[in-house]
Structure formats: C-alpha cells, structure tokens
C-alpha atoms as a PDB file:
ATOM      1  CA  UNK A   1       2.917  12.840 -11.309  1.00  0.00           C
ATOM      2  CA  UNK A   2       1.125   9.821 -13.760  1.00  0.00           C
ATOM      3  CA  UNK A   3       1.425   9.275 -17.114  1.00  0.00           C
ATOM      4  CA  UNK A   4      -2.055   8.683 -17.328  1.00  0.00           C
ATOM      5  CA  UNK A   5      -4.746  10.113 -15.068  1.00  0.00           C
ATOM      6  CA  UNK A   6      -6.144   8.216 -12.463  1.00  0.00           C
ATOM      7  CA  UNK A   7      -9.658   7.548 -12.154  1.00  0.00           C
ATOM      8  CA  UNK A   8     -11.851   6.822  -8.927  1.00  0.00           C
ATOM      9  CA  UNK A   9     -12.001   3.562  -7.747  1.00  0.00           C
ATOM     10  CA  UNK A  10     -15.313   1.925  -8.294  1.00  0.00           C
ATOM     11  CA  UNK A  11     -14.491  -2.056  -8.515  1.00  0.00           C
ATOM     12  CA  UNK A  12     -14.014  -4.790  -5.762  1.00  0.00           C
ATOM     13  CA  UNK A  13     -11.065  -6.158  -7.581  1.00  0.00           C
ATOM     14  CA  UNK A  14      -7.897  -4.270  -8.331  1.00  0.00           C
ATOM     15  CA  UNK A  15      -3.916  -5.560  -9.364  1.00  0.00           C
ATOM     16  CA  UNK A  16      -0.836  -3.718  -8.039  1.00  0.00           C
ATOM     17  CA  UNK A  17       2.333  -3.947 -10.734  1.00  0.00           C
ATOM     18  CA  UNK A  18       5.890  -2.429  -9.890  1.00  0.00           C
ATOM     19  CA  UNK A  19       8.034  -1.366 -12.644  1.00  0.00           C
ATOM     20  CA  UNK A  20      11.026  -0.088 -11.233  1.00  0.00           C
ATOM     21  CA  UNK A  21      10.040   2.725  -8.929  1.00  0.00           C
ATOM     22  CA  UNK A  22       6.962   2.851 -10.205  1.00  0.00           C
ATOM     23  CA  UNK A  23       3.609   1.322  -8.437  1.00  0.00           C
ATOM     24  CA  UNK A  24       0.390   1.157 -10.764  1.00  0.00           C
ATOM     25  CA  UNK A  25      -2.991  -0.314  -9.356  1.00  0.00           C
ATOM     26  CA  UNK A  26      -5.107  -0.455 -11.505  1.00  0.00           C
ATOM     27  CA  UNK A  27      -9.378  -1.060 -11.530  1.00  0.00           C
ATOM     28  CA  UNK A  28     -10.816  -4.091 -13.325  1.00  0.00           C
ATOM     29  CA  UNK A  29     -10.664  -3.461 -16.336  1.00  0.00           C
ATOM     30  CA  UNK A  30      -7.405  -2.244 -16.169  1.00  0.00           C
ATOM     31  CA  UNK A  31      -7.894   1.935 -15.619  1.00  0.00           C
ATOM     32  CA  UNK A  32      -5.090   3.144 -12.869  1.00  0.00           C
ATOM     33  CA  UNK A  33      -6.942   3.652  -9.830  1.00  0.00           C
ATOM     34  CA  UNK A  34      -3.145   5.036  -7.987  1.00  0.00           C
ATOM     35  CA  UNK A  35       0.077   5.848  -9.356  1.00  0.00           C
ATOM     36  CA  UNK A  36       2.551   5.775  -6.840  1.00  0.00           C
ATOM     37  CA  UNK A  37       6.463   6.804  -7.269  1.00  0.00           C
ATOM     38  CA  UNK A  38       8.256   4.681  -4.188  1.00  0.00           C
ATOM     39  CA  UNK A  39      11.655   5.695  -2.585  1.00  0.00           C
ATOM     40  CA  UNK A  40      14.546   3.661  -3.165  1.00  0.00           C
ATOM     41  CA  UNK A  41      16.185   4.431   0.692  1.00  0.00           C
ATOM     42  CA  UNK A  42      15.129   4.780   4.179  1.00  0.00           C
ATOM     43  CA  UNK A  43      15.620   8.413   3.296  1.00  0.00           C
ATOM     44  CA  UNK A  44      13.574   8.959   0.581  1.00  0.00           C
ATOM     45  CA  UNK A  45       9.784   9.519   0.633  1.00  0.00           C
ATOM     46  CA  UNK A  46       7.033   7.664  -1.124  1.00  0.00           C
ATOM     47  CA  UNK A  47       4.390   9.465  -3.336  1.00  0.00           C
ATOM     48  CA  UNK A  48       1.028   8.497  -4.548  1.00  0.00           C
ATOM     49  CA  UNK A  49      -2.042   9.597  -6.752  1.00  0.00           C
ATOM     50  CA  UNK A  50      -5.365   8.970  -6.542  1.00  0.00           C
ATOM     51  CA  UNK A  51      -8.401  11.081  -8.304  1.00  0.00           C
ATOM     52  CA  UNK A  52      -9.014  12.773  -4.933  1.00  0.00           C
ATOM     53  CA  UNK A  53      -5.278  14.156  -5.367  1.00  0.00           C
ATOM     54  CA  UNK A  54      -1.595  13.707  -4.518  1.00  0.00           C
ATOM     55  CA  UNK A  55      -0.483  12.545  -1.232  1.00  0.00           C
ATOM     56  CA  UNK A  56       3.555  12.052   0.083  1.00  0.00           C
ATOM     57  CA  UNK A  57       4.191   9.355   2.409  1.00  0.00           C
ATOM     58  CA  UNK A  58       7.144  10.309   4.717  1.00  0.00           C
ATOM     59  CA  UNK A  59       7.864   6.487   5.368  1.00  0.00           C
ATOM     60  CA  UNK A  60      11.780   6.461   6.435  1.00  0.00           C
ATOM     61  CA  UNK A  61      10.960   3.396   8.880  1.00  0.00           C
ATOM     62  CA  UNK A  62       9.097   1.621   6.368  1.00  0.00           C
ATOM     63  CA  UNK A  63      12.721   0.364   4.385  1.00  0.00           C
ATOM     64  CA  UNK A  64      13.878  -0.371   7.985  1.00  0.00           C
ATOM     65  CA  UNK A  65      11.311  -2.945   8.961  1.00  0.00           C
ATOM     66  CA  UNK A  66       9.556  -0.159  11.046  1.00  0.00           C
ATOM     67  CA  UNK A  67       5.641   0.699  10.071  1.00  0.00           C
ATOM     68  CA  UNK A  68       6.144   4.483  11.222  1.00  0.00           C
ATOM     69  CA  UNK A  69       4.628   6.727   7.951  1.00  0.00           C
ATOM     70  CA  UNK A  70       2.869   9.722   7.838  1.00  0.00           C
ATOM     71  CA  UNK A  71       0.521  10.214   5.000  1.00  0.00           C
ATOM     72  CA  UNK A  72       0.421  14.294   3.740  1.00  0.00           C
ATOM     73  CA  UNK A  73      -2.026  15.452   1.015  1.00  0.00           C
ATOM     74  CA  UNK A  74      -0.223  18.358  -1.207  1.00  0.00           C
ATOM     75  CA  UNK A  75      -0.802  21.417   0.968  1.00  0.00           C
ATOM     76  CA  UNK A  76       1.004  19.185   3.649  1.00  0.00           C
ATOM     77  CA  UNK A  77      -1.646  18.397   5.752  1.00  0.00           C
ATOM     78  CA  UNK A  78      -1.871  15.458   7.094  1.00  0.00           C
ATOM     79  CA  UNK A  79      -4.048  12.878   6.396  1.00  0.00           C
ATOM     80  CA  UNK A  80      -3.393   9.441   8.182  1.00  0.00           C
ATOM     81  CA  UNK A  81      -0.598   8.068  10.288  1.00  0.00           C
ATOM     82  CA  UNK A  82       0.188   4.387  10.160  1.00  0.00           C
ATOM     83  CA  UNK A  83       2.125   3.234  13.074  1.00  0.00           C
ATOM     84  CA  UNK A  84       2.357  -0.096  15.069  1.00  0.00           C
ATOM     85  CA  UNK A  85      -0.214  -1.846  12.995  1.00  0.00           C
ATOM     86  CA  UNK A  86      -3.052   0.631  12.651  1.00  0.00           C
ATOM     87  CA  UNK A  87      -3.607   3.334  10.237  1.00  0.00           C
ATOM     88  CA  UNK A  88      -4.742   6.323  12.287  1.00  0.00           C
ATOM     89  CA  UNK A  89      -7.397   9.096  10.611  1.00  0.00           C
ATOM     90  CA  UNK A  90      -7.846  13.015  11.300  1.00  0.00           C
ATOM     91  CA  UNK A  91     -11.380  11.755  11.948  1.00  0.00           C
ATOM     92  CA  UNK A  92      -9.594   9.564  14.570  1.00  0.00           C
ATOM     93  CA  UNK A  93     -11.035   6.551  13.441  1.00  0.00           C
ATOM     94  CA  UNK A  94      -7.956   3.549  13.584  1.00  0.00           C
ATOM     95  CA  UNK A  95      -8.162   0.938  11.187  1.00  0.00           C
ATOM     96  CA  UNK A  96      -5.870  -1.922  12.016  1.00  0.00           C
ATOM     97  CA  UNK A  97      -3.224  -2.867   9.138  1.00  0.00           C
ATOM     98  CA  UNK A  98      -1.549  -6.487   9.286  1.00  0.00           C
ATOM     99  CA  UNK A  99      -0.555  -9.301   7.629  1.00  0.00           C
ATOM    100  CA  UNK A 100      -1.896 -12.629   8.141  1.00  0.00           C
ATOM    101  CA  UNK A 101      -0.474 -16.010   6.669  1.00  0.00           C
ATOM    102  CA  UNK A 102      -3.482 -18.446   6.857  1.00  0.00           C
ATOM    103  CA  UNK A 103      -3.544 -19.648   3.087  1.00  0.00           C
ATOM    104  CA  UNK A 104      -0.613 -17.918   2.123  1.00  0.00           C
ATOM    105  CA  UNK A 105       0.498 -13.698   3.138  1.00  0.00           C
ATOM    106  CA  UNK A 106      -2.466 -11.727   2.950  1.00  0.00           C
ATOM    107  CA  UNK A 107      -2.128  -8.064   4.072  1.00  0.00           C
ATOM    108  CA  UNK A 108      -5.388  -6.245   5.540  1.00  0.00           C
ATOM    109  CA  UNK A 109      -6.875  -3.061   6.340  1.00  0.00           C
ATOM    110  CA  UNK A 110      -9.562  -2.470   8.523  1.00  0.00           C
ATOM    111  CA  UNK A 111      -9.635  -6.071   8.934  1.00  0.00           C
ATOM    112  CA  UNK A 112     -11.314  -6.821   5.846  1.00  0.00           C
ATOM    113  CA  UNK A 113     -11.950  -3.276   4.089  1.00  0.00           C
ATOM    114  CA  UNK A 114      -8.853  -3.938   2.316  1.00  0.00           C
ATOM    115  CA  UNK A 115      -7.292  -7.639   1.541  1.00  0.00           C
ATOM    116  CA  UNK A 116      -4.554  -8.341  -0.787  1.00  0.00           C
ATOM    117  CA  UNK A 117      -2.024 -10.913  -1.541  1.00  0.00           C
ATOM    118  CA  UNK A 118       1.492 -11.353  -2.893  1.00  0.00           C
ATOM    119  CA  UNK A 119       2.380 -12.293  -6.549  1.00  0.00           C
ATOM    120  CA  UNK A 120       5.727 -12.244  -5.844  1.00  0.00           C
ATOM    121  CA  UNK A 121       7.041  -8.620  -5.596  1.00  0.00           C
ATOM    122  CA  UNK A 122       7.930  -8.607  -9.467  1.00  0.00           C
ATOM    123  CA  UNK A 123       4.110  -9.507 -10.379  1.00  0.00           C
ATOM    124  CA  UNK A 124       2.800  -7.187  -7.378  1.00  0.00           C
ATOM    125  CA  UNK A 125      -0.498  -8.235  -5.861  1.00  0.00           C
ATOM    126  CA  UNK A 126      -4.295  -8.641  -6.404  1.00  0.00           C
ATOM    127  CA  UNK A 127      -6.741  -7.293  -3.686  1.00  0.00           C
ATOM    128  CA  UNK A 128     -10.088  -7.083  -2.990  1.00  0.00           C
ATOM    129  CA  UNK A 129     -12.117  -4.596  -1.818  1.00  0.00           C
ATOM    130  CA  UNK A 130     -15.049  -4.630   1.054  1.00  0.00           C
ATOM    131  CA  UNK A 131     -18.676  -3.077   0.063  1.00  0.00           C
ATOM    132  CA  UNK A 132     -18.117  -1.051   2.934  1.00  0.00           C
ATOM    133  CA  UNK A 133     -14.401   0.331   1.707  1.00  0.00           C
ATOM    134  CA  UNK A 134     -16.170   1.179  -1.490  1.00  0.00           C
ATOM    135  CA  UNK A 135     -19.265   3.441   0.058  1.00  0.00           C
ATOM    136  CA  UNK A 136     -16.815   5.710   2.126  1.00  0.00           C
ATOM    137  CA  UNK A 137     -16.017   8.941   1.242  1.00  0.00           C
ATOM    138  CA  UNK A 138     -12.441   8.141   1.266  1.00  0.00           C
ATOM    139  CA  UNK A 139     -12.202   5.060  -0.803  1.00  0.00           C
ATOM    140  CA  UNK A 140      -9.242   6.684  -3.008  1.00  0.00           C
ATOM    141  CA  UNK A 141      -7.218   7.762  -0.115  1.00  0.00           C
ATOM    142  CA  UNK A 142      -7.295   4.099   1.690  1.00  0.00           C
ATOM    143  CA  UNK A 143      -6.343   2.331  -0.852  1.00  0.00           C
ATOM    144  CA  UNK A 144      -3.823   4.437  -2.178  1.00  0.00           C
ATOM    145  CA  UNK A 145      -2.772   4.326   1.821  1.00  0.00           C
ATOM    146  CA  UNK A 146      -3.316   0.557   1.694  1.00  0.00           C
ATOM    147  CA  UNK A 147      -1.106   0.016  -1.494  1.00  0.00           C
ATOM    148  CA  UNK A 148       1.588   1.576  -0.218  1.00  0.00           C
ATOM    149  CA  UNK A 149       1.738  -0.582   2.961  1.00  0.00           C
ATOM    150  CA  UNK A 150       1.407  -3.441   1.217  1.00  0.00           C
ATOM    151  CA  UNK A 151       3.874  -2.733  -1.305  1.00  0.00           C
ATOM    152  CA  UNK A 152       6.656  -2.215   1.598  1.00  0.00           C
ATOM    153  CA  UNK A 153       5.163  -5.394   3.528  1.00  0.00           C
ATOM    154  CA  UNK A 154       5.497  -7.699   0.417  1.00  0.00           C
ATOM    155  CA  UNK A 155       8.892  -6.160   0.188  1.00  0.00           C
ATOM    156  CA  UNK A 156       9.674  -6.486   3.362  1.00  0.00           C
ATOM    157  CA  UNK A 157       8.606 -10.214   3.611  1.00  0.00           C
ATOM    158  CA  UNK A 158      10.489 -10.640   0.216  1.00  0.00           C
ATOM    159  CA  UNK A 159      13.938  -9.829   1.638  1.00  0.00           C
ATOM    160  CA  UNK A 160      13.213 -11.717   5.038  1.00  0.00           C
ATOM    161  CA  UNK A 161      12.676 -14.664   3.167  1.00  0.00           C
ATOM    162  CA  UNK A 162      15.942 -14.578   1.068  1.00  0.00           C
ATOM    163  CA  UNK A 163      18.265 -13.839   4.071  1.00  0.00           C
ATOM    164  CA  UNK A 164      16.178 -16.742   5.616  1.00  0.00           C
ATOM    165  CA  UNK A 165      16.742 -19.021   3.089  1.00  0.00           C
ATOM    166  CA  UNK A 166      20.604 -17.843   2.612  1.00  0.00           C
ATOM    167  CA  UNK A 167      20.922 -18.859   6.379  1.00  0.00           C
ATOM    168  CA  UNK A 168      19.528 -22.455   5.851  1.00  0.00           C
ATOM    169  CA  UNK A 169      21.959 -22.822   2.946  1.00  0.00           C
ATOM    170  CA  UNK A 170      24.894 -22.822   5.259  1.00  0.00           C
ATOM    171  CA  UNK A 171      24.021 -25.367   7.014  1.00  0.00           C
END
C-alpha cells in the first residue's frame, strides 16, 4: 500500500499531512507511523497501514456528515466500529471519539488517549498521545483508527465553515 514501510508507533507526538488522497502520520522524528489512501466519495472506502497490518475503513457516512465506519483488518474481520461518537472494540471496550472546541477544535479518543488539532486541512494536524495509548497492545490500530476520524472531522468542519461563511457574505 506505502511507499515506505511503516514502523510502530513509539512517540507521544506525531503530525498528520494530506497530499492529495494520500494521509501520512508520521512519528517524531519524522518515520510514517500510518499510511492511509482516503476515498474521494461517500462511496468509496478509506484504507490505512500501520506495522500491525492493513485495515479498510468502509466509511460511506463519514463524507455525509454521518460517523457510521466499520474498521476491517485484511482477512475482513472486523476490528472496531465507530458510530455515534464512540469507537466500539471486538473486546467490547467503547472509547468515546469527539471533538471539543475549548482553545480551538481538538478531536479526542478515549477522552484523552488520543488528542489532536487542526492545521488547517492542507497542513493536517499534530496530536499527542496518552502514556496509556502507548502501553496497549493496540497502539497502531487506534491511531491509525483515530487518524482517520480526525482526518474526516477536520474535513468535515473545513467545509461547514466555508458554507458558513458563504452564508454571512450574503448578507
């Protein structure tokens, strides 16, 4: 799927950068941590890697303002489900996922396992990682999970704000 191979993720810090249809997040000192191909319609399906392995996310209500996505690993099992604010596990733990705007959008997982910011949907986003996202077993997958979401919020939020704004100006 990646040009270059992904490696575990192992630092607090991490950057998300879209290029096209192309979302890299990459480690402090700049290794890709996920690789993640993104749909361009409601129709198409997102992808990610991580150095656990490749996951789909079949995220048709994401585009659509919905937060509806199930997450599949390669053999099509699946792995999480993230609907109506929570990200839901096989292990049937829920995490919540939302966005907060105290300081500025911030978009969380877990509460605070996850938090990451807008830099404006061409510069992507900077988050920061928990101590306790980083001693689970399943760091990769959440924040591979976790980019994706917040990816499609900032997105999201992006295109709210210009029809916002495009309403004001007619008045």
């Amino acid at each position: 799927m990646s040009q270059k191979s992904v490696v575990p993720v192992t630092g607090s810090r991490l950057r998300g950068r879209r290029r096209g249809q192309s979302l890299t997040v990459t480690g402090m000192h700049d290794e890709p941590v996920v690789a993640a191909t993104l749909g361009k319609t409601a129709q198409e399906d997102a992808s990610f890697e991580t150095a656990d392995g490749e996951y789909r996310v079949v995220a048709t209500a994401l585009w659509q303002g919905g937060s509806d996505a199930a997450v599949v690993d390669r053999a099509g099992e699946r792995v999480a489900i993230a609907r109506h604010g929570e990200v839901s596990l096989p292990s049937e733990e829920t995490l919540v996922w939302k966005r907060t705007w105290s300081l500025g959008r911030r978009y969380r997982l877990g509460e605070d396992l996850w938090v990451a910011r807008s830099r404006g949907i061409r510069a992507g986003f900077s988050a920061a990682l928990s101590p306790a996202i980083l001693a689970r077993p399943d760091t990769n997958l959440l924040v591979g999970i976790a980019s994706i979401l917040t990816y499609y919020a900032i997105d999201r939020d992006r295109r709210t704000d210009t029809a916002a704004a495009d309403v004001a100006s007619w008045g």
